[in-house]
C-alpha atoms as a PDB file:
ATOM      1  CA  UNK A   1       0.000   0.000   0.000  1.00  0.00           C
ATOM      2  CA  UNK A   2       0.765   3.815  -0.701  1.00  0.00           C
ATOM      3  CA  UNK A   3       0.321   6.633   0.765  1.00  0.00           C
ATOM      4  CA  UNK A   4       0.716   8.955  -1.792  1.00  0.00           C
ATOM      5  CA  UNK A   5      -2.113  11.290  -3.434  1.00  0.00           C
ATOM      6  CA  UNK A   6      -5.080  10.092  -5.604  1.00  0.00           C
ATOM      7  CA  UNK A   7      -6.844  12.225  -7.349  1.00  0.00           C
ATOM      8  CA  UNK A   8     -10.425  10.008  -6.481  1.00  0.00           C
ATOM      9  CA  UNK A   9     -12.845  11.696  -4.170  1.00  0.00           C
ATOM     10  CA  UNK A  10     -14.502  10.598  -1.130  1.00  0.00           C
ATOM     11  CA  UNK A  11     -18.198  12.513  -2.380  1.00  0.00           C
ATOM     12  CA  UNK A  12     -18.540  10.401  -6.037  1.00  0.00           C
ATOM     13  CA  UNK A  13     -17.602   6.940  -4.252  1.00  0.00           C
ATOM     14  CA  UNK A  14     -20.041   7.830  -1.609  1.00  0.00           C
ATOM     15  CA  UNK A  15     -22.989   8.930  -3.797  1.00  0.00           C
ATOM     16  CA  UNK A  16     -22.324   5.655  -6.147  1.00  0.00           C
ATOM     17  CA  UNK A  17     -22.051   3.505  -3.272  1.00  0.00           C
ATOM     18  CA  UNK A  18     -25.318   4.648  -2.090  1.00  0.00           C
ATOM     19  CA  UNK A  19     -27.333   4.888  -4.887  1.00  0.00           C
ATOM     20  CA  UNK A  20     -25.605   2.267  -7.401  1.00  0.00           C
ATOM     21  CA  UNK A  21     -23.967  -0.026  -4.636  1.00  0.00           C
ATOM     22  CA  UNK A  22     -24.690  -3.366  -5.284  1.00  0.00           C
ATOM     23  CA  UNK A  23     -24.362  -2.647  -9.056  1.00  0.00           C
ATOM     24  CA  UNK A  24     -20.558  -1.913  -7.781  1.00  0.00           C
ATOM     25  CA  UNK A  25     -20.119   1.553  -9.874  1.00  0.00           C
ATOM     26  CA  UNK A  26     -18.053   3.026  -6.687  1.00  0.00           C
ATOM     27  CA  UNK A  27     -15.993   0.135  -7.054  1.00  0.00           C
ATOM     28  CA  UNK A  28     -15.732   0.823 -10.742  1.00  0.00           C
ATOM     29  CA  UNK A  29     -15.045   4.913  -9.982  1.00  0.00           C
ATOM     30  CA  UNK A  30     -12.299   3.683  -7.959  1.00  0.00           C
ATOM     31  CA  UNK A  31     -10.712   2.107 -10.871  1.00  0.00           C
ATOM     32  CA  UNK A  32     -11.172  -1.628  -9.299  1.00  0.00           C
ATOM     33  CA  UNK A  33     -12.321  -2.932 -12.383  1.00  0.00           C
ATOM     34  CA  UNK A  34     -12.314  -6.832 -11.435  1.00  0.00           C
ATOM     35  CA  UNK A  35     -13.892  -6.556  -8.244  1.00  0.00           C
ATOM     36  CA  UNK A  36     -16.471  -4.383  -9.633  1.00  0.00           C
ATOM     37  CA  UNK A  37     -17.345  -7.058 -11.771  1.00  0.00           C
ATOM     38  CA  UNK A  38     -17.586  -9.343  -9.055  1.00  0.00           C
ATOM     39  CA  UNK A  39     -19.296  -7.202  -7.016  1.00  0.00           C
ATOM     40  CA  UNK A  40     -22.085  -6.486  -9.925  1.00  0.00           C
ATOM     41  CA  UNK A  41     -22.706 -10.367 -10.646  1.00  0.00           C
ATOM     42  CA  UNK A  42     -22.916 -11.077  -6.723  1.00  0.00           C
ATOM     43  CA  UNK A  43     -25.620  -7.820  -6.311  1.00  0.00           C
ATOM     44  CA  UNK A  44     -22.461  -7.000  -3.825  1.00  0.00           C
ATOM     45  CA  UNK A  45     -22.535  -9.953  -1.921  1.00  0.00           C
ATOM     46  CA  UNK A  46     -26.350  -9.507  -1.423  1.00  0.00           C
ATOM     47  CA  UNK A  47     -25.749  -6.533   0.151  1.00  0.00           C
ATOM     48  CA  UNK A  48     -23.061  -6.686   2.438  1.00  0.00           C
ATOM     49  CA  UNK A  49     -20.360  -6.398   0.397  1.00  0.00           C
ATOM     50  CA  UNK A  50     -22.018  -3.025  -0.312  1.00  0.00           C
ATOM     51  CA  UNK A  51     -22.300  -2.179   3.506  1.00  0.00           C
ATOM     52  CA  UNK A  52     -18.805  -2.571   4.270  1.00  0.00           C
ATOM     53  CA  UNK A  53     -17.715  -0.775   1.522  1.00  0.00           C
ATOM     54  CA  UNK A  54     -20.043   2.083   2.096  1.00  0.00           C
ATOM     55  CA  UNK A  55     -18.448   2.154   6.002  1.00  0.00           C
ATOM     56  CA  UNK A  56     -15.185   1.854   4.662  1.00  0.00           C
ATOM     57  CA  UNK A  57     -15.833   5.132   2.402  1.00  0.00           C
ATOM     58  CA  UNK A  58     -17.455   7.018   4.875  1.00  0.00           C
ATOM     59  CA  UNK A  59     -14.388   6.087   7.715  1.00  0.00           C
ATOM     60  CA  UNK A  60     -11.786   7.129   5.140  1.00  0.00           C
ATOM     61  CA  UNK A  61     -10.799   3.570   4.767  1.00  0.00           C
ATOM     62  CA  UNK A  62     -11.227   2.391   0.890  1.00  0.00           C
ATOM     63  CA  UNK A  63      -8.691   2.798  -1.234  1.00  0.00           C
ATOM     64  CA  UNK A  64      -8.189   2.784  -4.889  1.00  0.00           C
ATOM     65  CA  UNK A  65      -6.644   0.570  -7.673  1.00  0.00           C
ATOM     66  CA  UNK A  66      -3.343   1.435  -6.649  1.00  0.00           C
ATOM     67  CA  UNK A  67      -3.926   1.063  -2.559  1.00  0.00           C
ATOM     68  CA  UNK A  68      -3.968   4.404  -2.428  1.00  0.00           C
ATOM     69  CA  UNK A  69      -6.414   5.783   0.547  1.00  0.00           C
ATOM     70  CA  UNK A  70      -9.288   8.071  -0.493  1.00  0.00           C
ATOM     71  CA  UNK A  71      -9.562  10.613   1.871  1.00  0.00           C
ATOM     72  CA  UNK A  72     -10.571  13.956   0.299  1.00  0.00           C
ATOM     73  CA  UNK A  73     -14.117  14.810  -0.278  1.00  0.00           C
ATOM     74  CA  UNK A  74     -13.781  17.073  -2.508  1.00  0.00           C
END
């Protein structure tokens, strides 16, 4: 993992995870293109997948393709 900048946003993940969630489009803003997938043909994991991802965004926690933390919300 790396600490360094990314230029994702906290705000888009959030509003895709909420709306779109267990179509996995936050995981696809992110640029996690295999999980999102995965996460689309699962309905994210009935649904949990999708909570503790939406947590995860909301705590500063997910991270992007690259392991990079998303932590700006604008």
């Amino acid at each position: 993992m790396s600490d360094s900048a990314t230029e994702k946003r906290i705000l888009p993940a959030f509003l895709l995870c909420f709306f779109l969630g267990p179509l996995g489009a936050h995981r696809f803003y992110a640029g996690k293109i295999g999980t999102g997938i995965l996460h689309l043909l699962t309905l994210g994991a009935l649904g949990i997948w999708t909570l503790i991802d939406f947590i995860m965004i909301i705590i500063g926690s997910f991270t992007d393709k690259e392991g990079n933390k998303i932590t700006e919300w604008t």
